[in-house]
Protein backbone atom coordinates (compact mmCIF):
# COMPACT_ATOMS: atom_id res chain seq x y z
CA UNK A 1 -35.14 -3.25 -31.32
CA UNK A 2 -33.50 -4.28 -28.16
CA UNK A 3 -34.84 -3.00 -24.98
CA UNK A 4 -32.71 -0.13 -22.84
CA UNK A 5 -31.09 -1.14 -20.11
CA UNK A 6 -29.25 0.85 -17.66
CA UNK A 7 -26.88 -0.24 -15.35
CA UNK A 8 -25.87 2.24 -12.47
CA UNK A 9 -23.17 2.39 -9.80
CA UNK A 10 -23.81 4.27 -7.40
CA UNK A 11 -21.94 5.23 -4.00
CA UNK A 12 -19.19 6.71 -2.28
CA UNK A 13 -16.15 5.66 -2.87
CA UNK A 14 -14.33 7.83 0.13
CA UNK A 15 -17.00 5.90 2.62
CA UNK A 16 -14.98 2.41 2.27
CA UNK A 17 -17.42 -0.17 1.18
CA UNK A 18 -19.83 2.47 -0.07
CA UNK A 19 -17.72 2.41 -3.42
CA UNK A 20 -19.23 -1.50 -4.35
CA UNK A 21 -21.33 -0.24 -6.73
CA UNK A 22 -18.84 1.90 -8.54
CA UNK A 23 -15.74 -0.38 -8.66
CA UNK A 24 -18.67 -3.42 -9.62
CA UNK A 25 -19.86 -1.13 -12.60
CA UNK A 26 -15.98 -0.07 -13.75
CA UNK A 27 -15.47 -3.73 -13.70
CA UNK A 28 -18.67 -5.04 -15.91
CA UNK A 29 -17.74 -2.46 -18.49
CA UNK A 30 -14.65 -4.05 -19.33
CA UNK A 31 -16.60 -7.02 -20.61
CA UNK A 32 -18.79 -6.97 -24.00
CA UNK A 33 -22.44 -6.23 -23.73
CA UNK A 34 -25.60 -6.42 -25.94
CA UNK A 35 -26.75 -3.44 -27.72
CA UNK A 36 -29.08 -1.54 -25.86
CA UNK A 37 -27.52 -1.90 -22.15
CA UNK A 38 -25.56 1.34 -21.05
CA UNK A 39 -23.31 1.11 -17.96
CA UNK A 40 -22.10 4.05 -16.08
CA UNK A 41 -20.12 5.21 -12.55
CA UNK A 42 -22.82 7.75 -11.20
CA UNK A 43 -20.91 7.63 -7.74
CA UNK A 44 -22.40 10.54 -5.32
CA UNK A 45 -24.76 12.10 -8.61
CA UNK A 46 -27.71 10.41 -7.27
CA UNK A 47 -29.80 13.58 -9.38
CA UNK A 48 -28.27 13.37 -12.69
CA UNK A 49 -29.13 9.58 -12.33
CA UNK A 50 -32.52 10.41 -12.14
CA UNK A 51 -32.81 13.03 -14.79
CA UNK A 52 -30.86 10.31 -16.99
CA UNK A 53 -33.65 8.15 -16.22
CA UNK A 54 -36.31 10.38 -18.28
CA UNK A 55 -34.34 9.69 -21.71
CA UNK A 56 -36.61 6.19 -21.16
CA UNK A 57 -35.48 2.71 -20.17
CA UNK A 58 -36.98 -0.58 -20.05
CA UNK A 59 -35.09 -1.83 -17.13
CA UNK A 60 -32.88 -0.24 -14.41
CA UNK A 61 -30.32 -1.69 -12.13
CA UNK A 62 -29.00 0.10 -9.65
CA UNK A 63 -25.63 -1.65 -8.15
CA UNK A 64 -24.90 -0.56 -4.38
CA UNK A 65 -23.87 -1.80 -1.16
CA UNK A 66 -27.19 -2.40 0.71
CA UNK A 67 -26.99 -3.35 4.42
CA UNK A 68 -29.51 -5.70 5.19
CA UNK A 69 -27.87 -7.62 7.76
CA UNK A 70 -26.03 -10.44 5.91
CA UNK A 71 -22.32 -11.38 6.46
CA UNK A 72 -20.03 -9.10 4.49
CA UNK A 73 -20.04 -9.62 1.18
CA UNK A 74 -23.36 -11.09 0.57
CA UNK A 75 -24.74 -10.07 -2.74
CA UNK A 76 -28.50 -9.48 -3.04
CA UNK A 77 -30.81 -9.17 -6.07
CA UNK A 78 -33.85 -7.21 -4.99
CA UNK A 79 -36.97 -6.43 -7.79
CA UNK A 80 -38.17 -2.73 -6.20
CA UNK A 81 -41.24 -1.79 -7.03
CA UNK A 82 -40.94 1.62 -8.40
CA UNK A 83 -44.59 3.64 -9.00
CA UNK A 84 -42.43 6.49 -10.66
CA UNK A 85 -45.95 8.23 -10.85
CA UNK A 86 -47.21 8.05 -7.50
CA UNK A 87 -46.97 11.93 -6.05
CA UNK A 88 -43.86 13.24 -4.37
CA UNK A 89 -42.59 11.49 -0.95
CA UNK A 90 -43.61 8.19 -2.38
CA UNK A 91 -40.89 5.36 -1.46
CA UNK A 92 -39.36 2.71 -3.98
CA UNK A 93 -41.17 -0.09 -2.66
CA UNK A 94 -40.22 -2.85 -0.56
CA UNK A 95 -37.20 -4.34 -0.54
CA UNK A 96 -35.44 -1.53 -2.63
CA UNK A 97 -32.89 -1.63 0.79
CA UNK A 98 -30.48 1.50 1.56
CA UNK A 99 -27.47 2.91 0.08
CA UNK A 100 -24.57 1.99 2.99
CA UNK A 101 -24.29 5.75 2.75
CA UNK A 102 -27.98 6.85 3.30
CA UNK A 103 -29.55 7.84 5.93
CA UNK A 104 -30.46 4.78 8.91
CA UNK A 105 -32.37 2.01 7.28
CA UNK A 106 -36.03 2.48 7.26
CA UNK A 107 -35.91 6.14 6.64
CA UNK A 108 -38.46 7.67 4.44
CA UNK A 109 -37.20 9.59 1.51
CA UNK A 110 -39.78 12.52 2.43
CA UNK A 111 -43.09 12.94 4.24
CA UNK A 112 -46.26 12.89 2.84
CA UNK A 113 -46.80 16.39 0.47
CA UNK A 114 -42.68 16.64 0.44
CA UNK A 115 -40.18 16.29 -2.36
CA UNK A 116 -37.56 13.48 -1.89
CA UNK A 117 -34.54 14.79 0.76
CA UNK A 118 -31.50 15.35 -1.44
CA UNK A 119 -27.86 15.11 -0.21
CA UNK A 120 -25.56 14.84 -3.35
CA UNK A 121 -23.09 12.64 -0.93
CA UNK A 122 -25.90 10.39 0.07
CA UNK A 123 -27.88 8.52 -2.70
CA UNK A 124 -29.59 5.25 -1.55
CA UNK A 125 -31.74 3.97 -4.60
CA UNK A 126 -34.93 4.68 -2.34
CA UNK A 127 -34.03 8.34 -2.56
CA UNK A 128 -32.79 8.43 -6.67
CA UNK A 129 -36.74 6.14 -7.38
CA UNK A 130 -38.86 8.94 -5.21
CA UNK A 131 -37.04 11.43 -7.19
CA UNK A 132 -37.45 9.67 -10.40
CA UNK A 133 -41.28 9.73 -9.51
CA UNK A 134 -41.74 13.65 -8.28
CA UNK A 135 -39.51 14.44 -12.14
CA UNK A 136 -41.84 11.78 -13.87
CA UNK A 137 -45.24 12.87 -12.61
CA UNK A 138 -43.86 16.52 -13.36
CA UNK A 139 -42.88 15.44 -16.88
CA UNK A 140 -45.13 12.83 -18.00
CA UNK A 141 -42.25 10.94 -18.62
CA UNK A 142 -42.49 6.89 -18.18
CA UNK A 143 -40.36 5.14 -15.66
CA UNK A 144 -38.27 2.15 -16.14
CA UNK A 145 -40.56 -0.38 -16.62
CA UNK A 146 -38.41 -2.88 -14.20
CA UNK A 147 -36.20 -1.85 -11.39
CA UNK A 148 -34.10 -4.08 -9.61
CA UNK A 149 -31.14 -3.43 -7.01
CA UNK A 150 -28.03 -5.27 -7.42
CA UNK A 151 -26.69 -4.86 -3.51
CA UNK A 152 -23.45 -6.07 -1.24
CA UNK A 153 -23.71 -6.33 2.46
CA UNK A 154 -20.68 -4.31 3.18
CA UNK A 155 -18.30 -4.59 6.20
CA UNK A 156 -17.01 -1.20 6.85
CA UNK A 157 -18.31 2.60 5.13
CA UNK A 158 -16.26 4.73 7.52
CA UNK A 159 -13.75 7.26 5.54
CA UNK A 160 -11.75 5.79 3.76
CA UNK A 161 -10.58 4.64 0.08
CA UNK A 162 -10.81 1.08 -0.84
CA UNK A 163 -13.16 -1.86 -0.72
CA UNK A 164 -12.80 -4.82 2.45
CA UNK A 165 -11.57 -8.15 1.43
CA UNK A 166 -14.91 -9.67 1.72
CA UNK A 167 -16.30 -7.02 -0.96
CA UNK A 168 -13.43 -6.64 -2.86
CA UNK A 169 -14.03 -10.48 -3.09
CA UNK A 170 -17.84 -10.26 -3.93
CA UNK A 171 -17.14 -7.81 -7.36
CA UNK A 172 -16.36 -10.45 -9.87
CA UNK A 173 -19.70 -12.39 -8.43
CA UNK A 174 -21.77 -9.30 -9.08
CA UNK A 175 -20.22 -8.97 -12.39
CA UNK A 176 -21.40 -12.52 -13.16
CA UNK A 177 -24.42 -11.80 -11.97
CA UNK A 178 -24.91 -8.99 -14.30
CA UNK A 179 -24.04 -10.48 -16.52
CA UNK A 180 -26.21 -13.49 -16.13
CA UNK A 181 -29.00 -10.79 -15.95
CA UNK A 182 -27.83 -9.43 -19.89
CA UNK A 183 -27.57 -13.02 -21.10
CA UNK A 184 -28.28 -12.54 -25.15
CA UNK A 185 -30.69 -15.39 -26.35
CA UNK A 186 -29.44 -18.22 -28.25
CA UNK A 187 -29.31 -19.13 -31.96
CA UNK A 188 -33.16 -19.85 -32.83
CA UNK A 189 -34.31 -22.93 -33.80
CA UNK A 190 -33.42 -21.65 -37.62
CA UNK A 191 -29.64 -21.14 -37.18
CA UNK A 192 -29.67 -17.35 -36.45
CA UNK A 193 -26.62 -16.26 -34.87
CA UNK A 194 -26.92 -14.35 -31.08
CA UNK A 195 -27.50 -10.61 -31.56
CA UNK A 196 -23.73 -8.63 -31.95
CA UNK A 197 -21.94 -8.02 -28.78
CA UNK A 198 -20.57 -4.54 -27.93
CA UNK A 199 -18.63 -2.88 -25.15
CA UNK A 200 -20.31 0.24 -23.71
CA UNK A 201 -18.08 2.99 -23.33
């Protein structure tokens, strides 16, 4: 049985270069995938994300623009370190970075002994992994056993439809990369073909 993978956009795409990590996931499901891997546009529905997240997956990536202070267009591959069952307020781990339409960098999803700080139009993956924590300690359910943040530096997330050049530019590399991450394995040493490629819907 082939592990569950979940591959999430996420972002705003009427904050400019906020919209990387939908327009990155509309493009990688255009291209055949291995059974198992589910990709979806969550956009602003950082909470549905989350919820989604209880059905059980072995790995998550989240795909957003993450400002960390690169040159526009710089793609980043961060492992978070999610404790999905650490008590409410609990952060994503380091690294995770922020959603270019989250709150400033740095700030905490919630204070010690407070649920994660919800804004439907604001959704870093710091915020969506402390929520996935409060629902999982709540529910007993597991978390993704590997998280990992597929980001873009952007250039611009004032209002505004449409990506910059130099992220526009960066999609097809964080397709590859994606893709590179879903690689099937090859034929074993017996002849047996690569497990059947499908297109998620």
């Amino acid at each position: 049985m082939n592990p569950r993978i979940l591959i999430a956009g996420i972002g705003n795409v009427f904050l400019g270069d906020d919209g990387f990590g939908v327009e990155t996931v509309r493009a990688l499901a255009a291209h055949p995938l291995p059974d198992g891997v589910e990709v979806v546009d969550f956009g602003v529905r950082g909470v549905h994300l989350a919820y989604q997240l209880l059905d059980g997956y072995d790995t998550l990536v989240l795909v957003d623009a993450t400002a960390r202070g690169g040159e526009p267009g710089t793609l980043y591959l961060i492992e978070a370190e999610a404790e999905a069952g650490r008590a409410a307020g609990a952060g994503a781990g380091a690294g995770a970075g922020s959603g270019a339409g989250a709150a400033s960098p740095g700030t905490p999803a919630a204070g010690p002994g407070e649920g994660p700080v919800l804004d439907g139009h604001h959704m870093s993956p710091d915020t969506v992994l402390a929520l996935l924590g409060t629902l999982c300690a709540g529910t007993g359910a597991t978390p993704p056993r590997r998280t990992l943040v597929l980001g873009c530096e952007p250039a611009r997330v004032e209002e505004g439809i449409g990506l910059s050049a130099p992220v526009a530019a960066a999609v097809p590399r964080a397709v590859g990369m994606a893709l590179d991450l879903l690689d099937p394995p090859a034929p074993d040493e017996a002849g047996a073909p690569r497990r059947e490629l499908r297109r998620t819907p």
